[in-house]
PDB file of N, CA and C in Angstrom:
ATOM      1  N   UNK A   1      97.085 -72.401 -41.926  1.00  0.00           N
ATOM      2  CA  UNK A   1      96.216 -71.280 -41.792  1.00  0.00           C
ATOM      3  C   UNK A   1      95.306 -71.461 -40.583  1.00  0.00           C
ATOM      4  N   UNK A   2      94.646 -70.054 -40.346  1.00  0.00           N
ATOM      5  CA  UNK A   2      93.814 -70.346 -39.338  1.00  0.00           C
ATOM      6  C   UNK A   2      92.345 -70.995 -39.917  1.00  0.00           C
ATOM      7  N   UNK A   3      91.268 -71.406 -38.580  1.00  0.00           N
ATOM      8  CA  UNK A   3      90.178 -71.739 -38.896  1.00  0.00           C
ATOM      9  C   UNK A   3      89.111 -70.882 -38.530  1.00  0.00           C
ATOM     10  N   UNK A   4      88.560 -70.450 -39.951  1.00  0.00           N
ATOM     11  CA  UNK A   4      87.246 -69.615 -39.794  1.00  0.00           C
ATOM     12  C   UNK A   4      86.296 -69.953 -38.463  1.00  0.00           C
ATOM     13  N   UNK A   5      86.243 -68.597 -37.516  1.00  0.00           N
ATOM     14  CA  UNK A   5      85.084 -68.517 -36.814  1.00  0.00           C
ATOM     15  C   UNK A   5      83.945 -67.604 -37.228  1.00  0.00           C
ATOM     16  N   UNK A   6      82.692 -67.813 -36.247  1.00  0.00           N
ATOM     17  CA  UNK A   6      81.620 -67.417 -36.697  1.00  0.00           C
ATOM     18  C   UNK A   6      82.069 -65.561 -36.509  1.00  0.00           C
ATOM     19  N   UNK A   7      83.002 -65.166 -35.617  1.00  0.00           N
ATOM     20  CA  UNK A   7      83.298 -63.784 -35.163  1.00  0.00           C
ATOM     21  C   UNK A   7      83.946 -63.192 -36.248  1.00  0.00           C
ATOM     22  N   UNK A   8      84.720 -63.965 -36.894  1.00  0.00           N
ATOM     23  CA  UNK A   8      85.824 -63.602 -37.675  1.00  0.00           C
ATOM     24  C   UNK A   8      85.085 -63.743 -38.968  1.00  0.00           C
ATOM     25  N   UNK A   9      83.838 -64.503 -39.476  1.00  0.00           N
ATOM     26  CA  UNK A   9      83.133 -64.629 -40.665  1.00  0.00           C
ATOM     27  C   UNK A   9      82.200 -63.015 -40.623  1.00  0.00           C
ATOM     28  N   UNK A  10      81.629 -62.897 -39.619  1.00  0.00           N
ATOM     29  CA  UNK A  10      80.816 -61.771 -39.426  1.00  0.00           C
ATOM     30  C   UNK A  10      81.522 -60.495 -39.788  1.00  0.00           C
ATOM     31  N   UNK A  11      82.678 -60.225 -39.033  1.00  0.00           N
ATOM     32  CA  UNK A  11      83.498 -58.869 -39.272  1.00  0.00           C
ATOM     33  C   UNK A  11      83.951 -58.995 -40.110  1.00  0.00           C
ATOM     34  N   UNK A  12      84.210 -59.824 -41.564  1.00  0.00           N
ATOM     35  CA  UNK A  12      84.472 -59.581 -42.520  1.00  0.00           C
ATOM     36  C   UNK A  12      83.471 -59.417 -43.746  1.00  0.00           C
ATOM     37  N   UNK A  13      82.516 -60.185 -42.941  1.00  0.00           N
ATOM     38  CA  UNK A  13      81.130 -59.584 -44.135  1.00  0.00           C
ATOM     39  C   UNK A  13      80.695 -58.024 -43.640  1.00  0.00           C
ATOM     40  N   UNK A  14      80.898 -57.742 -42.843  1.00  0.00           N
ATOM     41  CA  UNK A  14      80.081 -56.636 -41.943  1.00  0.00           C
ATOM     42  C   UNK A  14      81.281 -55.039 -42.184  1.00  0.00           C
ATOM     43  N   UNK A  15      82.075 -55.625 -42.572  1.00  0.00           N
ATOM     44  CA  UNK A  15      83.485 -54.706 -42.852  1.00  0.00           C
ATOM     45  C   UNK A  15      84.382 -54.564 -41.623  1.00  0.00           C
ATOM     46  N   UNK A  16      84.353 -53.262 -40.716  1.00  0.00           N
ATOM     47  CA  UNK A  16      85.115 -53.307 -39.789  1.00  0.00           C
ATOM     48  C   UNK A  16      84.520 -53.661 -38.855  1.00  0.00           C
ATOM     49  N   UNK A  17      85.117 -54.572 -37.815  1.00  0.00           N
ATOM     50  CA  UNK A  17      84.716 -54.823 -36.664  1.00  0.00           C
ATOM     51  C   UNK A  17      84.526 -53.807 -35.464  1.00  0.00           C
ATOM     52  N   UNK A  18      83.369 -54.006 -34.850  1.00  0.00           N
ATOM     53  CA  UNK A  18      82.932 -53.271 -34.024  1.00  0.00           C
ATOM     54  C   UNK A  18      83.001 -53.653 -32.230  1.00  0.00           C
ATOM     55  N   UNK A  19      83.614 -53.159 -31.553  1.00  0.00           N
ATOM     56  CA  UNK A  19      83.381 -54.120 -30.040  1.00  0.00           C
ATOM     57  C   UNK A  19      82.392 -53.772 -29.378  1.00  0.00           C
ATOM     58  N   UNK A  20      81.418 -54.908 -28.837  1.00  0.00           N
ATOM     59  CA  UNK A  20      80.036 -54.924 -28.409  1.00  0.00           C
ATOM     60  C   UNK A  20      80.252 -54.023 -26.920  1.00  0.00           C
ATOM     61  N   UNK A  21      82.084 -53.426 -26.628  1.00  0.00           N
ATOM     62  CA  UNK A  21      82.052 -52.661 -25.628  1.00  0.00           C
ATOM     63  C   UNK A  21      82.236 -51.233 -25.472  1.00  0.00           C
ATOM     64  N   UNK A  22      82.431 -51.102 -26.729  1.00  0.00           N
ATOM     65  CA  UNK A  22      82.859 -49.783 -27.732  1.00  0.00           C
ATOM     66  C   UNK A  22      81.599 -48.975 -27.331  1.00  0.00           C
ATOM     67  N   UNK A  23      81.881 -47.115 -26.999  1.00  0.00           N
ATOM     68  CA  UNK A  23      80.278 -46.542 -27.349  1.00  0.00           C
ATOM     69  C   UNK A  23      80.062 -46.414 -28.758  1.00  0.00           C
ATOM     70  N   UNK A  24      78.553 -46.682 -28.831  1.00  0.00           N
ATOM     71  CA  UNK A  24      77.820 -46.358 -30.152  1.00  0.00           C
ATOM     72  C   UNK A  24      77.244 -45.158 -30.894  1.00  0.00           C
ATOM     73  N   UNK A  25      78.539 -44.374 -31.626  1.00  0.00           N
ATOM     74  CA  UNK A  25      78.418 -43.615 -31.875  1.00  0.00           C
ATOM     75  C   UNK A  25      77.293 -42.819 -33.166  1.00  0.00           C
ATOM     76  N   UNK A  26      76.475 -42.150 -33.502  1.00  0.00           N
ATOM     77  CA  UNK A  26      75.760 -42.029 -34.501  1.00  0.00           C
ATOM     78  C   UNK A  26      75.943 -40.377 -34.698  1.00  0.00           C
ATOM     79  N   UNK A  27      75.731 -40.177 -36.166  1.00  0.00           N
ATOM     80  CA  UNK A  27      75.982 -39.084 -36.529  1.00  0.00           C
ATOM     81  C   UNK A  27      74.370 -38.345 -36.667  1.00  0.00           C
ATOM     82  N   UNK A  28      74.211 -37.619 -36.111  1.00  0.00           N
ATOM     83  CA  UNK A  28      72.848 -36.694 -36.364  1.00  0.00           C
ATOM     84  C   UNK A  28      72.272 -36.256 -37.498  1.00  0.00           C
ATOM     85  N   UNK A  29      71.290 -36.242 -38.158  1.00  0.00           N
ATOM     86  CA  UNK A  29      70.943 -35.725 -38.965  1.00  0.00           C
ATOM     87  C   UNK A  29      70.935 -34.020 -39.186  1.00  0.00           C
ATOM     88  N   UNK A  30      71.818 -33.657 -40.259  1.00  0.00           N
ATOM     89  CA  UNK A  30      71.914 -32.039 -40.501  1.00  0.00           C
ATOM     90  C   UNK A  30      71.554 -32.232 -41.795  1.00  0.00           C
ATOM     91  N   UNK A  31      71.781 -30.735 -42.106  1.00  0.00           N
ATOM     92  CA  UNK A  31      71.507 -30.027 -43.432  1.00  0.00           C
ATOM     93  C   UNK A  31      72.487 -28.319 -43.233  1.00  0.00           C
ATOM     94  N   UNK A  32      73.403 -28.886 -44.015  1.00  0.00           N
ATOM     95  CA  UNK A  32      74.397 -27.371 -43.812  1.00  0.00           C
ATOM     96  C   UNK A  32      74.766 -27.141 -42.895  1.00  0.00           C
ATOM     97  N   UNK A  33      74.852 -28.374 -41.844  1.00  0.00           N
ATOM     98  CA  UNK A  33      75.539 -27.928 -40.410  1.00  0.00           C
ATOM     99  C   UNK A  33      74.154 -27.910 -39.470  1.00  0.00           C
ATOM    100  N   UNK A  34      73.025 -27.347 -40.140  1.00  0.00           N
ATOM    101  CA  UNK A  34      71.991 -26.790 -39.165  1.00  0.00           C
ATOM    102  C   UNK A  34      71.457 -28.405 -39.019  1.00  0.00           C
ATOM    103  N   UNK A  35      71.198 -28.726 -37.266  1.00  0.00           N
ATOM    104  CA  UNK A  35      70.539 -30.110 -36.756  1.00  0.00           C
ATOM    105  C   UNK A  35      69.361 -30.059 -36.655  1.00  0.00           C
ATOM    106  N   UNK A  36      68.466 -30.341 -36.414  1.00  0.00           N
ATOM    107  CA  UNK A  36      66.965 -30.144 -36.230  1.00  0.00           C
ATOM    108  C   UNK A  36      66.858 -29.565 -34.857  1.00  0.00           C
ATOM    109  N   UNK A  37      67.483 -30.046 -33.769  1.00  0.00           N
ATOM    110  CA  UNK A  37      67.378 -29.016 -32.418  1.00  0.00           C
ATOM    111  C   UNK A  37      68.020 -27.492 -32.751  1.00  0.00           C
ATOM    112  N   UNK A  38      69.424 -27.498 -33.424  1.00  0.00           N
ATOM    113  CA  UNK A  38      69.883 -25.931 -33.535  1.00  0.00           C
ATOM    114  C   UNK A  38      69.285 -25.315 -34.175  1.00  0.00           C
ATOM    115  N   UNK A  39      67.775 -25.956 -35.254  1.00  0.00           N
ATOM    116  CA  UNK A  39      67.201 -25.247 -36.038  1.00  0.00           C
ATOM    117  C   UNK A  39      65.963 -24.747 -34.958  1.00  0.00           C
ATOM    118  N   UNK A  40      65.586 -25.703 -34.362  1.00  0.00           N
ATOM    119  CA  UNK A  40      63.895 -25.400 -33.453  1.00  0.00           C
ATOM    120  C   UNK A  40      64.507 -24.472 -32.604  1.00  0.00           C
ATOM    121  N   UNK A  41      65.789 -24.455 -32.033  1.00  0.00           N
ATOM    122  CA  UNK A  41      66.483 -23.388 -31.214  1.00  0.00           C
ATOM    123  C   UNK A  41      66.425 -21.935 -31.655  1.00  0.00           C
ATOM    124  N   UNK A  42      66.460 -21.737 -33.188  1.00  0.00           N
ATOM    125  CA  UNK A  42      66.559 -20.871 -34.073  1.00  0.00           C
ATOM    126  C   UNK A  42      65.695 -20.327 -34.441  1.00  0.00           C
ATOM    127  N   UNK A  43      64.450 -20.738 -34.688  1.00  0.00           N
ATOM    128  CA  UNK A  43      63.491 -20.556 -35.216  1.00  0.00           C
ATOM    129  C   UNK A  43      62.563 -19.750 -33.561  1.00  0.00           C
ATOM    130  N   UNK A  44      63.142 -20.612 -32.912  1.00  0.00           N
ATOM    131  CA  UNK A  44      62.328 -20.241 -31.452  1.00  0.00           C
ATOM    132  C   UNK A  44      62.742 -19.019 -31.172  1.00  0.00           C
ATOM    133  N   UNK A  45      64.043 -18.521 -30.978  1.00  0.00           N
ATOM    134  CA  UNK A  45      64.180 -17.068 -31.449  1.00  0.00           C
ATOM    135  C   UNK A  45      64.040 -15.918 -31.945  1.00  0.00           C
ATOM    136  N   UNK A  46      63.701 -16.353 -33.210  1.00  0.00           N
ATOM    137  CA  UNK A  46      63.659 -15.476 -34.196  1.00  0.00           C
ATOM    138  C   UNK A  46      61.933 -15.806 -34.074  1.00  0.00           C
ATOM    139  N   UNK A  47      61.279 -16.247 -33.807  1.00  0.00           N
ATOM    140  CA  UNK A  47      59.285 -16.358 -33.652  1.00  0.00           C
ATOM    141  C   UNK A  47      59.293 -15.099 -32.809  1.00  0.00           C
ATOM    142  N   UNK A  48      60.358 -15.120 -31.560  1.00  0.00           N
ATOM    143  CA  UNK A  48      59.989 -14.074 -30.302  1.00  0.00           C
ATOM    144  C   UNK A  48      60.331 -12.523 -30.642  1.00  0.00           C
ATOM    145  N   UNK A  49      61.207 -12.586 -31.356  1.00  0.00           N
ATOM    146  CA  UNK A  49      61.435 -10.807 -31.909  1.00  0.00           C
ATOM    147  C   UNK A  49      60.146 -10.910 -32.811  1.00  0.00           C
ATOM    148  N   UNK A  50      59.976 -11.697 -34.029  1.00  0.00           N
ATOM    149  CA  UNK A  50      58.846 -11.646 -34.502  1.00  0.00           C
ATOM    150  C   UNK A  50      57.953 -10.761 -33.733  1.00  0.00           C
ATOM    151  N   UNK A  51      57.126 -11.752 -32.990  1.00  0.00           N
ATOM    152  CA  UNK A  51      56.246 -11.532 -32.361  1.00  0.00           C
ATOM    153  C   UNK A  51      55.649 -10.067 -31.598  1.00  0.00           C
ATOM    154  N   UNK A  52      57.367  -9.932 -30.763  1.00  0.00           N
ATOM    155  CA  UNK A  52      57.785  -8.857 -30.497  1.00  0.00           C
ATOM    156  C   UNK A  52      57.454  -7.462 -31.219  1.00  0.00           C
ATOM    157  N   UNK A  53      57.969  -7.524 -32.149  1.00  0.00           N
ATOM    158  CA  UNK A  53      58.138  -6.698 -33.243  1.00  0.00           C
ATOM    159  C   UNK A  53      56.627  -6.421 -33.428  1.00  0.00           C
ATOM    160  N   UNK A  54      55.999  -7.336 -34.216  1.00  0.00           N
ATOM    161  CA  UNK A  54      54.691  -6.952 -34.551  1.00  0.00           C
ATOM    162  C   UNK A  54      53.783  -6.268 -33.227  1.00  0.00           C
ATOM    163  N   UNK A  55      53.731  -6.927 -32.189  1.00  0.00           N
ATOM    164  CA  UNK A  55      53.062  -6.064 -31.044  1.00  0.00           C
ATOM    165  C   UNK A  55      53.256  -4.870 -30.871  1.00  0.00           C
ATOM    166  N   UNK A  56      54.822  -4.604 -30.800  1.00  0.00           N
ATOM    167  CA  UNK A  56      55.108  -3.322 -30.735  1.00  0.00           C
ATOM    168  C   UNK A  56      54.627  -2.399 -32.188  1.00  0.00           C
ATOM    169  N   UNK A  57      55.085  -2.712 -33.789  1.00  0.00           N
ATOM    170  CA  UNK A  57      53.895  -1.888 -34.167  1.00  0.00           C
ATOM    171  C   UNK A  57      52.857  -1.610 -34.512  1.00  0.00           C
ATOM    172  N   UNK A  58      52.291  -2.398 -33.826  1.00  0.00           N
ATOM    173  CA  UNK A  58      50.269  -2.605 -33.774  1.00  0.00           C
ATOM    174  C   UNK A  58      50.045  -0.851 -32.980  1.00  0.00           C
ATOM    175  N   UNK A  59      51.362  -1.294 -31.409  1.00  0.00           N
ATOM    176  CA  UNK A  59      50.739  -0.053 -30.613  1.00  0.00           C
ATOM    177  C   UNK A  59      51.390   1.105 -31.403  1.00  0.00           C
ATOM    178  N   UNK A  60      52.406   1.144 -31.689  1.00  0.00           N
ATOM    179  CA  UNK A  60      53.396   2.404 -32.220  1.00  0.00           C
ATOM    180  C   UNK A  60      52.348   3.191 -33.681  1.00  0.00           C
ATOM    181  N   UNK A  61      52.353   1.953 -34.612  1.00  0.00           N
ATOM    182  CA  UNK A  61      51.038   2.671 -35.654  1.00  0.00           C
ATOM    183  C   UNK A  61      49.977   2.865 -35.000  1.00  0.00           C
ATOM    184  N   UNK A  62      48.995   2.161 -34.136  1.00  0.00           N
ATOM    185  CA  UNK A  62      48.020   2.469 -34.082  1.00  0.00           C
ATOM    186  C   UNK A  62      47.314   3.574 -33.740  1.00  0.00           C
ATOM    187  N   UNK A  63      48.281   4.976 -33.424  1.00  0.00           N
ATOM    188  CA  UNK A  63      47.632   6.420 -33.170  1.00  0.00           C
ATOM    189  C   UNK A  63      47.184   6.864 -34.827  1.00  0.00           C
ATOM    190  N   UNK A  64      48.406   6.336 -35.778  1.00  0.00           N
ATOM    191  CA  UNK A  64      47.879   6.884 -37.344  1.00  0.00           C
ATOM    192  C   UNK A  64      46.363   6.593 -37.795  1.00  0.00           C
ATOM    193  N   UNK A  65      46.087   7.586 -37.980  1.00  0.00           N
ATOM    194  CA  UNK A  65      44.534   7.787 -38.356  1.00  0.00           C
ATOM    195  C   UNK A  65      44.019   6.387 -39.340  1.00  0.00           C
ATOM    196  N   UNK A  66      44.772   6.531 -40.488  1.00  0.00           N
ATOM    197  CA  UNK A  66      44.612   5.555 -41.965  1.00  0.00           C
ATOM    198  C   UNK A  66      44.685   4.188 -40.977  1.00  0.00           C
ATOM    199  N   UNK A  67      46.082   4.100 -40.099  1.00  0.00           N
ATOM    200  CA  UNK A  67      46.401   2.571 -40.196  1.00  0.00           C
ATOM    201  C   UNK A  67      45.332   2.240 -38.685  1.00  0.00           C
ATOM    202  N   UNK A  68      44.856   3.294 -38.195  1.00  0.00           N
ATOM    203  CA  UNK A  68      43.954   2.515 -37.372  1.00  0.00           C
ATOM    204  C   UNK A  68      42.599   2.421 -37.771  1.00  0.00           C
ATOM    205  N   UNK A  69      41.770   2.925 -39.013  1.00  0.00           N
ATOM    206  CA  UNK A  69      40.537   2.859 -39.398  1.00  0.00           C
ATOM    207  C   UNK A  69      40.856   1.655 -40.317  1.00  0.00           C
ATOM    208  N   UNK A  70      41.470   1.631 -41.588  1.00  0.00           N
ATOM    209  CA  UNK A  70      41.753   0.754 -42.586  1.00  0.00           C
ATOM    210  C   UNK A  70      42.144  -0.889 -41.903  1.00  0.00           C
ATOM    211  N   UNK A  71      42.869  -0.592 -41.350  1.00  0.00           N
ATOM    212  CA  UNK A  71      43.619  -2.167 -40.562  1.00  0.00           C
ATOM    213  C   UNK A  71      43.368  -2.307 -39.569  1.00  0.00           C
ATOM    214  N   UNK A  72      43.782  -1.674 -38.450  1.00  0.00           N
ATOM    215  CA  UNK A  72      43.450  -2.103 -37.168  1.00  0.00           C
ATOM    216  C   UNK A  72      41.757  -2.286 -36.279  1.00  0.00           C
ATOM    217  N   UNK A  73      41.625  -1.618 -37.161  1.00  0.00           N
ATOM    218  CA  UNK A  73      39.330  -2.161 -36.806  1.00  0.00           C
ATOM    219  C   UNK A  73      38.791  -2.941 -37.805  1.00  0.00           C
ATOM    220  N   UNK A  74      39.616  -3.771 -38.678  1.00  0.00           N
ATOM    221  CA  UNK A  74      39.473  -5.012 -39.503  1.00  0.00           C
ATOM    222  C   UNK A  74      38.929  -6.305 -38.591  1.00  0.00           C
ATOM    223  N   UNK A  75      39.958  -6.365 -37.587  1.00  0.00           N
ATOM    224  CA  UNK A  75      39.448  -7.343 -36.242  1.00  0.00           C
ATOM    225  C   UNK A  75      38.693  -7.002 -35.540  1.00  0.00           C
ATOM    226  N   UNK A  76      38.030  -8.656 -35.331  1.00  0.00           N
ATOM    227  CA  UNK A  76      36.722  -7.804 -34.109  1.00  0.00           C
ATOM    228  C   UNK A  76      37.157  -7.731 -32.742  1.00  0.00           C
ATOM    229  N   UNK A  77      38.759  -8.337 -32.274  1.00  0.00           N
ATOM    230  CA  UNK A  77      38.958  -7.998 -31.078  1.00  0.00           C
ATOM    231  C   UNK A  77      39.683  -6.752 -30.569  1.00  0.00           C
ATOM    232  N   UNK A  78      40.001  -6.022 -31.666  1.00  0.00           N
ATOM    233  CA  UNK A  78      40.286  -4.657 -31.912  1.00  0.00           C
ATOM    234  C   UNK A  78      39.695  -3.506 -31.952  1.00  0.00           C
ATOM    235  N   UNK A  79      38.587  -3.758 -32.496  1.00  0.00           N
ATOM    236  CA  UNK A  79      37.170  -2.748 -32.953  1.00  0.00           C
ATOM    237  C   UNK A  79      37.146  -2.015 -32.017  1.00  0.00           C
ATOM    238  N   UNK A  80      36.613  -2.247 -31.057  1.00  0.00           N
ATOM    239  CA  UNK A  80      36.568  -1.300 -29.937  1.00  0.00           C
ATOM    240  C   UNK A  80      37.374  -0.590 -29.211  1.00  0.00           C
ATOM    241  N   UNK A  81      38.589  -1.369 -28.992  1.00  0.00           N
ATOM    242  CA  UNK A  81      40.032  -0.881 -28.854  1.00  0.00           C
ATOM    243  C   UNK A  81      40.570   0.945 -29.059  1.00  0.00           C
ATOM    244  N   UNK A  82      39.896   0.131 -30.448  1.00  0.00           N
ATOM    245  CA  UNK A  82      40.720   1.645 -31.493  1.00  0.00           C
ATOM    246  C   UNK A  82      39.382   2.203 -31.720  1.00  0.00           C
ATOM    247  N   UNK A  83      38.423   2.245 -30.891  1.00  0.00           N
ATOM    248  CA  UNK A  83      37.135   3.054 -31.399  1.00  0.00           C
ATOM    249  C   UNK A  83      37.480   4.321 -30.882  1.00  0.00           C
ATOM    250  N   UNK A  84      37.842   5.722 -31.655  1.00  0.00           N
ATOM    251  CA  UNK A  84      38.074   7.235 -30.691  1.00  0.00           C
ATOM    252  C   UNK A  84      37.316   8.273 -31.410  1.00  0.00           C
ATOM    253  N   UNK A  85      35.909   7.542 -31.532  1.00  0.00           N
ATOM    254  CA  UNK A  85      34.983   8.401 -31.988  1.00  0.00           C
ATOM    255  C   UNK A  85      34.403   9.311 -30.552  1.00  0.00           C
ATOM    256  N   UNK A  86      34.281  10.860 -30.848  1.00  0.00           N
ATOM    257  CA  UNK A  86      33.811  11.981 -30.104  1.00  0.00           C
ATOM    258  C   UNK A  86      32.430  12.141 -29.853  1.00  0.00           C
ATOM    259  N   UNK A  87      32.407  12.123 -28.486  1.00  0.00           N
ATOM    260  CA  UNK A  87      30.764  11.642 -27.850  1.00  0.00           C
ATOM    261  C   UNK A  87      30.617  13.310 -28.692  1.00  0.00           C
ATOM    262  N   UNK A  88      29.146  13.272 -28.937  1.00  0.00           N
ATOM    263  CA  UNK A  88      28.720  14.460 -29.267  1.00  0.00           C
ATOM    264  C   UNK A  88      28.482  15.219 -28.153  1.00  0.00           C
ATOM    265  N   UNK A  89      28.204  15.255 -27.029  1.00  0.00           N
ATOM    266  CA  UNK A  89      28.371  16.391 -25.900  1.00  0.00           C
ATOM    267  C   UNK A  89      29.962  17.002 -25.620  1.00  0.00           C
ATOM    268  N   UNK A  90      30.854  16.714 -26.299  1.00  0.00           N
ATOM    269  CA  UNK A  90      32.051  16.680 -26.366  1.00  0.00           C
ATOM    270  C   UNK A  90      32.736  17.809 -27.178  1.00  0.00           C
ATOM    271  N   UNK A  91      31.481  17.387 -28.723  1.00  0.00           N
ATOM    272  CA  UNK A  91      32.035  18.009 -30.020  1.00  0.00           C
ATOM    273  C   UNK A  91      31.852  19.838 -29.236  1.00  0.00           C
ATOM    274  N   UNK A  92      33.117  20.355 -30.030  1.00  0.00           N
ATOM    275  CA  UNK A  92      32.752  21.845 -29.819  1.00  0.00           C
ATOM    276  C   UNK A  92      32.226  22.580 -30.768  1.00  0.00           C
ATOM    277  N   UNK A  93      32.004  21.874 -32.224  1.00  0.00           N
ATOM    278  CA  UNK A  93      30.723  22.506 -32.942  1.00  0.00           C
ATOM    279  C   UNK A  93      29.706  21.911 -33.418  1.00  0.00           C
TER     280      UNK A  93
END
């Protein structure tokens, strides 16, 4: 028989042998396929229509009477914004 080396003791405790010239391959952490970059990729997307979205109907509601007294002059960087109160030299009665 042959005589145990320290190379040949290692790769059999260690299971399969690996060559120290081999690339080192590692598997990424997922969940359902989704990686943590294809998720921040995803999410980064979908924040910008978000975002999108809501800006656009801040301006689109904000002519409605209700949704600009009730909600939109809730904020104080709004208040004034949406202030379309009629100077009284204005009023016609």
């Amino acid at each position: 028989m042959f005589s145990q080396t320290l190379r040949r003791a290692a790769a059999q405790t260690a299971g399969a042998y690996r060559s120290p010239f081999a690339p080192k391959y590692t598997t990424p952490p997922h969940f359902q396929g989704f990686t943590p970059s294809l998720a921040t990729k995803y999410a980064t997307i979908a924040s910008t229509f978000g975002v999108s979205a809501g800006v656009f109907l801040v301006f689109f509601l904000g002519e409605i009477p209700r949704v600009r007294n009730d909600v939109l002059r809730q904020f104080p960087f709004l208040d004034q914004y949406y202030d379309r109160r009629i100077a009284p030299e204005d009023n016609p009665f």
